[in-house]
PDB file of N, CA and C in Angstrom:
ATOM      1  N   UNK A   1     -47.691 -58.178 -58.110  1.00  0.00           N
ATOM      2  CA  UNK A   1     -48.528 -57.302 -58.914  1.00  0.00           C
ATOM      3  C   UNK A   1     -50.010 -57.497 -58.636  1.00  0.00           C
ATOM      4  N   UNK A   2     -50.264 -58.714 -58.307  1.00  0.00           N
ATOM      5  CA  UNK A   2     -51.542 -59.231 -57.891  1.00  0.00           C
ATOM      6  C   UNK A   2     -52.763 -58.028 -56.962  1.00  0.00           C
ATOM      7  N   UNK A   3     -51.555 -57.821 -55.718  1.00  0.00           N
ATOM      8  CA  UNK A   3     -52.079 -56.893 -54.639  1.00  0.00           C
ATOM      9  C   UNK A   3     -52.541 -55.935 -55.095  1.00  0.00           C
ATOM     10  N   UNK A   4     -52.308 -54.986 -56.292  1.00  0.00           N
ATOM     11  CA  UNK A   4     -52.167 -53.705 -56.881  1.00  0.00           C
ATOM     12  C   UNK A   4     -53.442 -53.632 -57.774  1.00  0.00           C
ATOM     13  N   UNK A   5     -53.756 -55.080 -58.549  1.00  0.00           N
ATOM     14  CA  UNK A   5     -55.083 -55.081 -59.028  1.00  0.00           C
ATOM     15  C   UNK A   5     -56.596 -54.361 -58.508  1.00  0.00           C
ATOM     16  N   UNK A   6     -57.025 -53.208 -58.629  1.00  0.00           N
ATOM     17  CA  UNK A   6     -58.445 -53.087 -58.237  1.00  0.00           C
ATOM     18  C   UNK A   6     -58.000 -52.102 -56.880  1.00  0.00           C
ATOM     19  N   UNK A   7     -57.037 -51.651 -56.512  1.00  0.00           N
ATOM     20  CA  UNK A   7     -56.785 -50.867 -55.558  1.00  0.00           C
ATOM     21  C   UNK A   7     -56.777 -49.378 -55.288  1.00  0.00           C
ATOM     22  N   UNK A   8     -57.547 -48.700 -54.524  1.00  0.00           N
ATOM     23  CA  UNK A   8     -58.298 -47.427 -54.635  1.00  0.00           C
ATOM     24  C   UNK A   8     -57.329 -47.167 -53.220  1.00  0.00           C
ATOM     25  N   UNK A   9     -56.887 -46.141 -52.908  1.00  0.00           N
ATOM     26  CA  UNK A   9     -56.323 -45.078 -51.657  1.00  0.00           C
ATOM     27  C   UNK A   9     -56.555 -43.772 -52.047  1.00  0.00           C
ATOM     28  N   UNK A  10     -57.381 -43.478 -50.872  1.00  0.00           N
ATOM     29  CA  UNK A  10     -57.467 -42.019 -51.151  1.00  0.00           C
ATOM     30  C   UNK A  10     -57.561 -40.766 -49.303  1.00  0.00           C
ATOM     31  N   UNK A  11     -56.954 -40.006 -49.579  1.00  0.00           N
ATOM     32  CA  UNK A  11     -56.789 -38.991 -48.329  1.00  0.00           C
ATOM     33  C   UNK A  11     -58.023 -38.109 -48.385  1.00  0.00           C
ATOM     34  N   UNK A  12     -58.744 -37.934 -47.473  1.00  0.00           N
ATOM     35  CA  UNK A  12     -59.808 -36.644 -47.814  1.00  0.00           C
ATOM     36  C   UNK A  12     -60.653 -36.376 -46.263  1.00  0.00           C
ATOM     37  N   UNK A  13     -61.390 -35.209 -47.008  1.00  0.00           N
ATOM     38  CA  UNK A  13     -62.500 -35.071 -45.576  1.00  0.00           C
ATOM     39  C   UNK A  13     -64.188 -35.855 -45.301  1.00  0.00           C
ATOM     40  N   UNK A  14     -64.193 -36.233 -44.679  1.00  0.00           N
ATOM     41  CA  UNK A  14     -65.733 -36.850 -44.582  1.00  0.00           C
ATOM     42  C   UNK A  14     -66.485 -35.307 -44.928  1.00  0.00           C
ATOM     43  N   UNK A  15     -67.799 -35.643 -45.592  1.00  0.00           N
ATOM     44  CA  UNK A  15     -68.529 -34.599 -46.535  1.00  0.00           C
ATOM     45  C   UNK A  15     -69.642 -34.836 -45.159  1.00  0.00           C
ATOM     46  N   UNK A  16     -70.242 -35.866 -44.905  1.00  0.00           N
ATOM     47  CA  UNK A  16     -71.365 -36.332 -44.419  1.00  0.00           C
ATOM     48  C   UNK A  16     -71.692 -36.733 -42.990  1.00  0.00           C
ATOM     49  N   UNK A  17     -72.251 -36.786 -42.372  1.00  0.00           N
ATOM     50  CA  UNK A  17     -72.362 -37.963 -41.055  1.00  0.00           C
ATOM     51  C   UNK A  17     -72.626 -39.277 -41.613  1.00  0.00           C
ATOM     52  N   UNK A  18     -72.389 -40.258 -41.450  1.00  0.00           N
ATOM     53  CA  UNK A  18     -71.650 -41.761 -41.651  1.00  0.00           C
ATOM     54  C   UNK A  18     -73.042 -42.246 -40.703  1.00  0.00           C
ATOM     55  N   UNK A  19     -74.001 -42.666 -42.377  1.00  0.00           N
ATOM     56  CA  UNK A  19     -75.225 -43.647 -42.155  1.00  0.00           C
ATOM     57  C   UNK A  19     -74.819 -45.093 -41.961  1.00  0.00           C
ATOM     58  N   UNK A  20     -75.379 -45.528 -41.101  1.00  0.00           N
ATOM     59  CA  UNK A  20     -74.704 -46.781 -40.577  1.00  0.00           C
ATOM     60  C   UNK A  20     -76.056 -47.772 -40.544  1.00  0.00           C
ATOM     61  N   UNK A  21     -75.917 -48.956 -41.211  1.00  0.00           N
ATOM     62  CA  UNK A  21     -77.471 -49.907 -40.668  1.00  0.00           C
ATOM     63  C   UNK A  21     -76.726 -51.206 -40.112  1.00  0.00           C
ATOM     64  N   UNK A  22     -77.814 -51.467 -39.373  1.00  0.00           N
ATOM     65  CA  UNK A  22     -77.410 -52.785 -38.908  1.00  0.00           C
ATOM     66  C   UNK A  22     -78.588 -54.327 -39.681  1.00  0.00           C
ATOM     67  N   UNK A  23     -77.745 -54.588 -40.693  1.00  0.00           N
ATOM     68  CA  UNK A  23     -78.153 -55.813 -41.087  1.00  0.00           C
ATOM     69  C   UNK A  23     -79.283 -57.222 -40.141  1.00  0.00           C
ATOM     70  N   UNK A  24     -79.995 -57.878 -40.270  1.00  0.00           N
ATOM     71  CA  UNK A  24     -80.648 -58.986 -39.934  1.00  0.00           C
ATOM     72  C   UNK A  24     -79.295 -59.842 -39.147  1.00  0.00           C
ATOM     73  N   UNK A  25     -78.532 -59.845 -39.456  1.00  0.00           N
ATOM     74  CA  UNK A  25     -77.137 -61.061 -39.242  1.00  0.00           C
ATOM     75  C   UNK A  25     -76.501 -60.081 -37.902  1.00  0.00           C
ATOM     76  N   UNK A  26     -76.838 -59.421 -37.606  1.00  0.00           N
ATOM     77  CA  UNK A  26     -76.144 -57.847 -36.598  1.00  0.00           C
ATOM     78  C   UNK A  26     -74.778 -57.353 -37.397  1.00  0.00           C
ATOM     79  N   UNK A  27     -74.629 -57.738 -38.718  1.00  0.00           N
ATOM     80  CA  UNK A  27     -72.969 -57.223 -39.246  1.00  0.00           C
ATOM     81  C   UNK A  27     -73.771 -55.311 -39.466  1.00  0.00           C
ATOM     82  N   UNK A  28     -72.737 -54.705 -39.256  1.00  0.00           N
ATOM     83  CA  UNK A  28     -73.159 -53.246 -39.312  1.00  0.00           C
ATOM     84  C   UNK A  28     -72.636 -52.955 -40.721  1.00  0.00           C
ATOM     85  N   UNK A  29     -73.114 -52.081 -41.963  1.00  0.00           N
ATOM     86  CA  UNK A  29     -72.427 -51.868 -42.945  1.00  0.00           C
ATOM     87  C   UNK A  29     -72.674 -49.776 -42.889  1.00  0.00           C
ATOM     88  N   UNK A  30     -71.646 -49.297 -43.339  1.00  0.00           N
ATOM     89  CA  UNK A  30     -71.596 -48.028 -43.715  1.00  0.00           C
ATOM     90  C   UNK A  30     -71.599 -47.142 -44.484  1.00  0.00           C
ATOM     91  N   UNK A  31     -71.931 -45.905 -44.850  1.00  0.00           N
ATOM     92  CA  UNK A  31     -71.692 -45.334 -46.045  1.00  0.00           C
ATOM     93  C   UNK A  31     -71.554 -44.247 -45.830  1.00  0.00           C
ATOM     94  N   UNK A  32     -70.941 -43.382 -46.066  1.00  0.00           N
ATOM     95  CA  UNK A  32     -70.152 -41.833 -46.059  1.00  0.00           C
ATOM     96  C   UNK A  32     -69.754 -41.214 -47.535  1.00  0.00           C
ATOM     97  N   UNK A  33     -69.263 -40.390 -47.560  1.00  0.00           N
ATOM     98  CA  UNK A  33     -68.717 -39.566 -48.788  1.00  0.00           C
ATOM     99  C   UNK A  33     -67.098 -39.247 -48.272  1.00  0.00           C
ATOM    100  N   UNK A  34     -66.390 -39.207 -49.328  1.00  0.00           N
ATOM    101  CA  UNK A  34     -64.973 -38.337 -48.795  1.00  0.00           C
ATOM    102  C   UNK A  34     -64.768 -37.406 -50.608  1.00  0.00           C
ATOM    103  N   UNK A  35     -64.477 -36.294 -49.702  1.00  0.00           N
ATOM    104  CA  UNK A  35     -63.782 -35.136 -50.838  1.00  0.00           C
ATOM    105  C   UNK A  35     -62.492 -35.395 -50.328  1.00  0.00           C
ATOM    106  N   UNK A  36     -62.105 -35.299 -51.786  1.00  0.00           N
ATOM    107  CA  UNK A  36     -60.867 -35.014 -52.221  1.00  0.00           C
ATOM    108  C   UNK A  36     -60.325 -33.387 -52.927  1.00  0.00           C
ATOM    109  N   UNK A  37     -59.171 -32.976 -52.817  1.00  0.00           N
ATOM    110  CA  UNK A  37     -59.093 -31.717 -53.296  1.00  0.00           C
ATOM    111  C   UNK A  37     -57.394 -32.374 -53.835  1.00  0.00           C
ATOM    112  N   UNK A  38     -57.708 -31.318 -55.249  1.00  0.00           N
ATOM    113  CA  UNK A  38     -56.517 -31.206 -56.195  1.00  0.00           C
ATOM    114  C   UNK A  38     -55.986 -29.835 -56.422  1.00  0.00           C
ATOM    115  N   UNK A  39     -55.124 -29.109 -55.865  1.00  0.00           N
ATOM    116  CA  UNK A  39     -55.186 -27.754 -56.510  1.00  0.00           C
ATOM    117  C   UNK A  39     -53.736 -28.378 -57.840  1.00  0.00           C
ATOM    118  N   UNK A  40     -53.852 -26.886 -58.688  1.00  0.00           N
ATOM    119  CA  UNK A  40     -53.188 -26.978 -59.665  1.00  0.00           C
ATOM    120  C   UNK A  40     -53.387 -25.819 -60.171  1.00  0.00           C
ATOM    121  N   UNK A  41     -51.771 -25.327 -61.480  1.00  0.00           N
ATOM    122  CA  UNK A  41     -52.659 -23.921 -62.017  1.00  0.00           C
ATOM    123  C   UNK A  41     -52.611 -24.270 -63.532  1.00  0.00           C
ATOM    124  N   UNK A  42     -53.308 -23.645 -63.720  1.00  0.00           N
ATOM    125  CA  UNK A  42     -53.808 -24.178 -65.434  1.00  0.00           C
ATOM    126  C   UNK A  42     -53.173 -23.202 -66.347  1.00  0.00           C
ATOM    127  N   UNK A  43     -53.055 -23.656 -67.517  1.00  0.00           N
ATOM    128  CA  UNK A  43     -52.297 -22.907 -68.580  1.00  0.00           C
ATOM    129  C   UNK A  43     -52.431 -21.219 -68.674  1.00  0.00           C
ATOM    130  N   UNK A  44     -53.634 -20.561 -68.038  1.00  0.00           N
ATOM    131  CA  UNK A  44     -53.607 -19.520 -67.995  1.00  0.00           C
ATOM    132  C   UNK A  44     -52.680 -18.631 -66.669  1.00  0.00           C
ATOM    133  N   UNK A  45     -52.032 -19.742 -65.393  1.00  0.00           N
ATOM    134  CA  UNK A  45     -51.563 -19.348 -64.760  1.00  0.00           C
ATOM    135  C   UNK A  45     -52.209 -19.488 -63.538  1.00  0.00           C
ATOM    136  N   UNK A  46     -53.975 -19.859 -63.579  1.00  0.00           N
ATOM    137  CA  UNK A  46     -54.221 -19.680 -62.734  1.00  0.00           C
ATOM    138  C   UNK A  46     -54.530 -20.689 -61.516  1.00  0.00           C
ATOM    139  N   UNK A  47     -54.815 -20.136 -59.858  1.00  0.00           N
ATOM    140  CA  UNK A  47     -54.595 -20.799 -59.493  1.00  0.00           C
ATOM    141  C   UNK A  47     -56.171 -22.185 -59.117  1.00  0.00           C
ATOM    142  N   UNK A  48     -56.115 -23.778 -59.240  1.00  0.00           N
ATOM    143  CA  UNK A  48     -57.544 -24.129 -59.872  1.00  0.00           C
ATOM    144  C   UNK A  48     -57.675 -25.068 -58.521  1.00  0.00           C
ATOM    145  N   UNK A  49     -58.628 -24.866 -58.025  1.00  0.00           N
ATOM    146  CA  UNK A  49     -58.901 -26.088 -56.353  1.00  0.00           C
ATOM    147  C   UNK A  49     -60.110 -26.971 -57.637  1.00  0.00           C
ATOM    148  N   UNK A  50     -59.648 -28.023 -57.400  1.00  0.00           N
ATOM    149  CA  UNK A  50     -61.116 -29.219 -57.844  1.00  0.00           C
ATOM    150  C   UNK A  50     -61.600 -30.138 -56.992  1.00  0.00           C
ATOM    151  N   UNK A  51     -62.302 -30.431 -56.750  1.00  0.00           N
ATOM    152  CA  UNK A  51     -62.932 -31.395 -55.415  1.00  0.00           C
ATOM    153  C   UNK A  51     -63.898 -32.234 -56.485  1.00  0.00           C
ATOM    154  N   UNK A  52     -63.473 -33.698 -55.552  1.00  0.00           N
ATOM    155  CA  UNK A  52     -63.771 -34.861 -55.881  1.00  0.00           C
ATOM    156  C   UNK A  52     -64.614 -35.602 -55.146  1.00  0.00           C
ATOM    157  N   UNK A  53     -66.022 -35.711 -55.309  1.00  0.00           N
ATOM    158  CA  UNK A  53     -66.594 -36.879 -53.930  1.00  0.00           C
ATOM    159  C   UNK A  53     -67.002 -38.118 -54.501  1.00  0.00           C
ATOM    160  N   UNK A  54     -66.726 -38.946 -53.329  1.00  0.00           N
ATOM    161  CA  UNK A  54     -66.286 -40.558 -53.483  1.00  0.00           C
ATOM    162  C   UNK A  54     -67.496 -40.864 -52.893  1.00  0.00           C
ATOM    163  N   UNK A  55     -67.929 -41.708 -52.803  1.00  0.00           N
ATOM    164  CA  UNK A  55     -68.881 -42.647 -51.963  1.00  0.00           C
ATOM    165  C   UNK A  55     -68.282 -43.834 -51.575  1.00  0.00           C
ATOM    166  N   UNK A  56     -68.190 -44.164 -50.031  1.00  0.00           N
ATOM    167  CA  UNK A  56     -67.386 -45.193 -49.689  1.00  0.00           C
ATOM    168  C   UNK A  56     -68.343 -46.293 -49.420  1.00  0.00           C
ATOM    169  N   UNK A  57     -68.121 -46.997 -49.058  1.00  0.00           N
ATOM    170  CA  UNK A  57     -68.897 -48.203 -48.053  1.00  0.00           C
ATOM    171  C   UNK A  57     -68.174 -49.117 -47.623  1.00  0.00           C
ATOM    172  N   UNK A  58     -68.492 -49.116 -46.233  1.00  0.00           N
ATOM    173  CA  UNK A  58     -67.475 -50.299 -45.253  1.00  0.00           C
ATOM    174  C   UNK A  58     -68.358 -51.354 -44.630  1.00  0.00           C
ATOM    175  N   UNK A  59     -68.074 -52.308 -44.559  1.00  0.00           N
ATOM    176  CA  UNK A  59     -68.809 -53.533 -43.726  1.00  0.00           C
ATOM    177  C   UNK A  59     -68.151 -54.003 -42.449  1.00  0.00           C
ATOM    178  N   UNK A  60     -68.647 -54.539 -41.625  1.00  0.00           N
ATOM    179  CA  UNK A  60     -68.527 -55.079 -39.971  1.00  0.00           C
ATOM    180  C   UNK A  60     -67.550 -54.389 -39.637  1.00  0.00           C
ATOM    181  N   UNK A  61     -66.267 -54.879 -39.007  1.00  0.00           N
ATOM    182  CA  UNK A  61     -65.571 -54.131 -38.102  1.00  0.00           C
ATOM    183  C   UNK A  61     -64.998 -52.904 -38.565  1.00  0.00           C
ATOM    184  N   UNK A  62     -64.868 -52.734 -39.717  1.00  0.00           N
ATOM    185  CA  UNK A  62     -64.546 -51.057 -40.262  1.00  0.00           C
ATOM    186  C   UNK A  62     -65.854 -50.435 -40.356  1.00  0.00           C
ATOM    187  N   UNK A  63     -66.888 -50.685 -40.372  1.00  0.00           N
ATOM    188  CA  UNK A  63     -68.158 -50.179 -40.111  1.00  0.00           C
ATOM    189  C   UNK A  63     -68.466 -49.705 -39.068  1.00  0.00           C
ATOM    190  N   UNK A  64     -67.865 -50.655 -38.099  1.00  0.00           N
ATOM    191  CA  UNK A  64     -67.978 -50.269 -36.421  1.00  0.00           C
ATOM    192  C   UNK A  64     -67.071 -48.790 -36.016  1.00  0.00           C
ATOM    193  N   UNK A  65     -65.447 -49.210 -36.602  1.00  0.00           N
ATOM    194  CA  UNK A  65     -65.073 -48.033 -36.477  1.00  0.00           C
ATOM    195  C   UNK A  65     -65.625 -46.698 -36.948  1.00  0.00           C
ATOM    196  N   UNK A  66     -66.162 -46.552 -37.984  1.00  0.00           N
ATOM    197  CA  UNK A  66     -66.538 -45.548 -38.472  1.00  0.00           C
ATOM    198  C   UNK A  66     -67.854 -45.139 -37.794  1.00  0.00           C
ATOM    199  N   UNK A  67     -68.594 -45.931 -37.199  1.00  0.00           N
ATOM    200  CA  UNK A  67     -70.057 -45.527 -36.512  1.00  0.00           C
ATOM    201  C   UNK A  67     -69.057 -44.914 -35.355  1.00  0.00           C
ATOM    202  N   UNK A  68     -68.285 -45.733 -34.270  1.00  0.00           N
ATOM    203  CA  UNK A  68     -67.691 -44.500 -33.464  1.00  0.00           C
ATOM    204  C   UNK A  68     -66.938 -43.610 -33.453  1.00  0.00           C
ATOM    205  N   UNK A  69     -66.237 -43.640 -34.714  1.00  0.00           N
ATOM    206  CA  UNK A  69     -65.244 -42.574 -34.676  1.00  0.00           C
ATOM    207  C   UNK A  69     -65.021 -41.569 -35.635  1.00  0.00           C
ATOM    208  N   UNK A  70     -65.976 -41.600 -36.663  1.00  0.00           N
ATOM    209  CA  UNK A  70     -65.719 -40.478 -37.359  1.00  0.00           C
ATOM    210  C   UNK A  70     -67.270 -39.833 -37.666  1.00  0.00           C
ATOM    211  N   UNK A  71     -67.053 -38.596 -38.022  1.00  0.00           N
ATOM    212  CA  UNK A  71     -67.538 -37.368 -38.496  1.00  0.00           C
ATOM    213  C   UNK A  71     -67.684 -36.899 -39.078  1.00  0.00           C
ATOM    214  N   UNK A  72     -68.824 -36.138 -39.691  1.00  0.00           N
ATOM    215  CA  UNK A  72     -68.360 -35.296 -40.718  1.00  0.00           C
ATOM    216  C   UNK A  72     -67.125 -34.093 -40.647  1.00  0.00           C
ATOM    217  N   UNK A  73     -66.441 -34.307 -41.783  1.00  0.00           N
ATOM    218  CA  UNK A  73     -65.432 -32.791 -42.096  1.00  0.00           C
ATOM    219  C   UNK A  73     -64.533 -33.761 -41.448  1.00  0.00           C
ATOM    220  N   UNK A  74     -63.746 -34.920 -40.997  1.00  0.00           N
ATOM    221  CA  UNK A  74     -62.861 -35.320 -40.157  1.00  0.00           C
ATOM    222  C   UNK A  74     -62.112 -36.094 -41.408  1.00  0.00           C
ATOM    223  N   UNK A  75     -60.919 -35.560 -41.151  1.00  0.00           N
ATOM    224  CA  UNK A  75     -59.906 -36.415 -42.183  1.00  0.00           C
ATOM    225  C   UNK A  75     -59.351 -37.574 -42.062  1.00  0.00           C
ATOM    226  N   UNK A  76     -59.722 -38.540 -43.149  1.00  0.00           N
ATOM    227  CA  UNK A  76     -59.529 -40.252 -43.333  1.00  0.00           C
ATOM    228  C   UNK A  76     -58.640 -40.384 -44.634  1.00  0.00           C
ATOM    229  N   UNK A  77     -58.088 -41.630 -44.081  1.00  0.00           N
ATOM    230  CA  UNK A  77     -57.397 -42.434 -45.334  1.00  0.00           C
ATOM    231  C   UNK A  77     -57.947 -43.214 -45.641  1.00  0.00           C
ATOM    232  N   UNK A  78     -58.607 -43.807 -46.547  1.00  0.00           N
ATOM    233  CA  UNK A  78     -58.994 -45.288 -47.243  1.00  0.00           C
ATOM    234  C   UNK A  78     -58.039 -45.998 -48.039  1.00  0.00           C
ATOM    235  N   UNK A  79     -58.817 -47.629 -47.835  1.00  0.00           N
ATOM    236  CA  UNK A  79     -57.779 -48.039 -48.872  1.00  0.00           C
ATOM    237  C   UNK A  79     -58.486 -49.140 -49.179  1.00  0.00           C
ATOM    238  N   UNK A  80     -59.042 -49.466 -50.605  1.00  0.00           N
ATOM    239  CA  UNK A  80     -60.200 -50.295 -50.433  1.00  0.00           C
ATOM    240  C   UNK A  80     -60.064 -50.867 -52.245  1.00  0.00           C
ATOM    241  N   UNK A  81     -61.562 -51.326 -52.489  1.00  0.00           N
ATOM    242  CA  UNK A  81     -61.605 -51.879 -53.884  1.00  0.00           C
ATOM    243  C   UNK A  81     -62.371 -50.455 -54.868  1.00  0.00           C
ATOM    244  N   UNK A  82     -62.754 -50.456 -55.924  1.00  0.00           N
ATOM    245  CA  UNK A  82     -63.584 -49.817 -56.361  1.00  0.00           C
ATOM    246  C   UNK A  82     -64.700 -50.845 -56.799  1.00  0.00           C
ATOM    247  N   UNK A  83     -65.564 -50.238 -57.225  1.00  0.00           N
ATOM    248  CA  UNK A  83     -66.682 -51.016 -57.112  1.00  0.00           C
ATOM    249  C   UNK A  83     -68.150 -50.690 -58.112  1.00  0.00           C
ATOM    250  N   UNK A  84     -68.637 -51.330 -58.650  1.00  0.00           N
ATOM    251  CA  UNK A  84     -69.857 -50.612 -59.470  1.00  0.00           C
ATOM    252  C   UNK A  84     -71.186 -51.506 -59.287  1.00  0.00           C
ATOM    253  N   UNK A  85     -72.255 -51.321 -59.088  1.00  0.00           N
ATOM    254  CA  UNK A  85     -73.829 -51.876 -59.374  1.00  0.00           C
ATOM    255  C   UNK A  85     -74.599 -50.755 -60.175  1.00  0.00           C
ATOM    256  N   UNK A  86     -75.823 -51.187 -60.110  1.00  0.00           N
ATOM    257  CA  UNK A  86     -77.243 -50.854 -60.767  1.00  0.00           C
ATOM    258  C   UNK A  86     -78.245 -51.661 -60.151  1.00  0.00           C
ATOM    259  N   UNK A  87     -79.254 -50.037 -59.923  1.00  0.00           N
ATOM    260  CA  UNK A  87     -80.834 -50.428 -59.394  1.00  0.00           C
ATOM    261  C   UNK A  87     -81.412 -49.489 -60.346  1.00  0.00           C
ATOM    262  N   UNK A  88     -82.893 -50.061 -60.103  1.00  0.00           N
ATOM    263  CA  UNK A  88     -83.830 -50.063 -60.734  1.00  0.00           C
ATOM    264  C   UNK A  88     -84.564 -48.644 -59.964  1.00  0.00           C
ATOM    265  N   UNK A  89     -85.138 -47.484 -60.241  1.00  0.00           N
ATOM    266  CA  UNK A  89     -85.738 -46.751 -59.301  1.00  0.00           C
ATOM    267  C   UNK A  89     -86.596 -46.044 -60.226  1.00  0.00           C
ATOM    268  N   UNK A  90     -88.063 -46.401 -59.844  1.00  0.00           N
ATOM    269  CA  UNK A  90     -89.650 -45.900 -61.071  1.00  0.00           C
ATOM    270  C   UNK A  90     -89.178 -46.189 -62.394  1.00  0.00           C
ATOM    271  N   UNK A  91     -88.609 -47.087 -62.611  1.00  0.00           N
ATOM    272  CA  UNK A  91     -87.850 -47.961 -63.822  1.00  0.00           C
ATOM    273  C   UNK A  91     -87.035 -47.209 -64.642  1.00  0.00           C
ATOM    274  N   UNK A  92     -86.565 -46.359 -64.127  1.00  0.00           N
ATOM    275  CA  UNK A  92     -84.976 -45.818 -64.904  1.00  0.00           C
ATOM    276  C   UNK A  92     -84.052 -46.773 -64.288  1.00  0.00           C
ATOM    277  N   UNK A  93     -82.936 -47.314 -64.827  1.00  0.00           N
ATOM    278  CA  UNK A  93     -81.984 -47.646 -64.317  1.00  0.00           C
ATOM    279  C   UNK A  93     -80.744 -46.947 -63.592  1.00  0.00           C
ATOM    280  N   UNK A  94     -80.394 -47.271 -62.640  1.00  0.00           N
ATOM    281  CA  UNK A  94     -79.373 -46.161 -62.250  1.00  0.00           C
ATOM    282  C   UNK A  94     -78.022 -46.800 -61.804  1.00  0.00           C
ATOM    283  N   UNK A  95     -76.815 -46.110 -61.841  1.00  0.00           N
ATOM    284  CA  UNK A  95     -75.954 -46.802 -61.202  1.00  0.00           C
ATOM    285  C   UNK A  95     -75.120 -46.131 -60.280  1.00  0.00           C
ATOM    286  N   UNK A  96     -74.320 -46.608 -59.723  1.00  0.00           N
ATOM    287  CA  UNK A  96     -73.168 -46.360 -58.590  1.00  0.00           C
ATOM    288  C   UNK A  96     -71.826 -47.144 -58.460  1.00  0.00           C
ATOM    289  N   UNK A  97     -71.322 -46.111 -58.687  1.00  0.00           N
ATOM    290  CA  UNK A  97     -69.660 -46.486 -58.213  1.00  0.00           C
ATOM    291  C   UNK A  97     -69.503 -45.969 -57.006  1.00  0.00           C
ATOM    292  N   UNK A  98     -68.757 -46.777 -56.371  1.00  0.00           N
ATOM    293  CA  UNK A  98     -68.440 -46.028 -54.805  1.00  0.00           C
ATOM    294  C   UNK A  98     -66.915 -47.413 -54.476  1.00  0.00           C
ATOM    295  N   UNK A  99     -66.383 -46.961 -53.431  1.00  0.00           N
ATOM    296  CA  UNK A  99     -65.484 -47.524 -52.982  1.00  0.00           C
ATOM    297  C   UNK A  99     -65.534 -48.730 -51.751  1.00  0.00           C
ATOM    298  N   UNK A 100     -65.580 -49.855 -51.774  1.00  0.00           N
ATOM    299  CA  UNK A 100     -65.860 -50.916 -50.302  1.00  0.00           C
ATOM    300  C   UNK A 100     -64.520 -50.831 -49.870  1.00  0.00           C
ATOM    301  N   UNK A 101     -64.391 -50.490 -48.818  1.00  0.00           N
ATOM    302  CA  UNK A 101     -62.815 -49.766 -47.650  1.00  0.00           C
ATOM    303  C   UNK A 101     -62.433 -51.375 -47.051  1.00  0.00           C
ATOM    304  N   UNK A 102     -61.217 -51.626 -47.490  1.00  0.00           N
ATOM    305  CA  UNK A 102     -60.651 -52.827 -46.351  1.00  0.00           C
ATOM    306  C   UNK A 102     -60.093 -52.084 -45.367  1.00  0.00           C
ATOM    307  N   UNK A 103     -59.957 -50.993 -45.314  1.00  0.00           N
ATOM    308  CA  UNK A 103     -59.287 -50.095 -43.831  1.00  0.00           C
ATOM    309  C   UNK A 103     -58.940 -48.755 -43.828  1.00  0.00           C
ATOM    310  N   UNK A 104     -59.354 -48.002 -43.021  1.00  0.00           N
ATOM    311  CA  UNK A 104     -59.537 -46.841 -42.824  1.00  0.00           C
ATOM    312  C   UNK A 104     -58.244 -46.565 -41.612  1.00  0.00           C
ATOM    313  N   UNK A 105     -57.849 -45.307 -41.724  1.00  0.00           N
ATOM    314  CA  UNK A 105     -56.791 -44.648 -41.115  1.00  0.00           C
ATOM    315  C   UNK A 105     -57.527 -43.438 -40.742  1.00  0.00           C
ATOM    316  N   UNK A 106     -57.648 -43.238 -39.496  1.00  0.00           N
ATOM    317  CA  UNK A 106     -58.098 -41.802 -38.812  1.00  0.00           C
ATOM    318  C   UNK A 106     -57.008 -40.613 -38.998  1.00  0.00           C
ATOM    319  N   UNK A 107     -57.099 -39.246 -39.692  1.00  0.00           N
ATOM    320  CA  UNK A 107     -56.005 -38.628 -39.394  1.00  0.00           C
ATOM    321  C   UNK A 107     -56.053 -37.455 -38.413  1.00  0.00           C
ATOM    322  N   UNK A 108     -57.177 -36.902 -38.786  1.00  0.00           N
ATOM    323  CA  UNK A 108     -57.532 -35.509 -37.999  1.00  0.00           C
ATOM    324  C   UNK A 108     -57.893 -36.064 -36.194  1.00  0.00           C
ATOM    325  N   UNK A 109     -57.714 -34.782 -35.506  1.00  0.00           N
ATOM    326  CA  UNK A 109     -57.583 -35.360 -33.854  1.00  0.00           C
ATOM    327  C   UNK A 109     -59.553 -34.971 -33.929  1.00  0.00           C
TER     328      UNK A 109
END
C-alpha cells in the first residue's frame, strides 16, 4: 500500500515547449504543462469536453529526456508525486501545485 501513497499518473498532451535550466551542479531540471481531457454528458444529455492543465517538473535524467524528446502538443504518460510550495512575488504570497515525474512514457510518434 506504501507504493500507492502520493501517486499521480496521468495521460495527456504537452500544452508548451519544455523550459529546461541547467542548474550550477550541471543536473538539468524541467517544466512543461500536460492537458488532460475528460469528455462526459451531463444530466441535460449533453455532450461536455473539460480540460485539465497540470504543471509537471522533472529533474536530471527525465529532464534530459524531455529536453530531447518532447514537444509541444506530443502525447506523454507521467507518473510521479504531487507536490505543493509558496513564493513570495511584490509580497503577495503565491502558490503552486504541480507534479515532480519519476518517469515519463513517450506515446505519440
Amino acid at each position: 500500500m506504501n507504493a500507492m501513497k502520493n501517486r499521480v499518473q496521468l495521460i495527456g498532451n504537452v500544452g508548451n515547449e519544455p523550459e529546461i535550466k541547467t542548474l550550477d551542479n550541471g543536473r538539468k531540471l524541467a517544466h512543461i504543462t500536460i492537458a488532460t481531457n475528460e469528455r462526459y454528458t451531463n444530466d441535460k444529455g449533453e455532450k461536455v469536453e473539460q480540460t485539465e492543465w497540470h504543471r509537471v517538473t522533472a529533474w536530471g535524467k527525465t529532464a534530459e529526456i524531455i529536453e530531447k524528446y518532447v514537444v509541444k502538443g506530443k502525447e506523454v504518460a507521467i507518473d510521479g508525486k504531487l507536490t505543493h510550495r509558496s513564493y513570495d512575488k511584490n509580497g503577495e504570497k503565491r502558490f503552486i501545485t504541480e507534479v515532480v515525474v519519476n518517469e515519463i512514457l513517450l506515446l505519440s510518434k
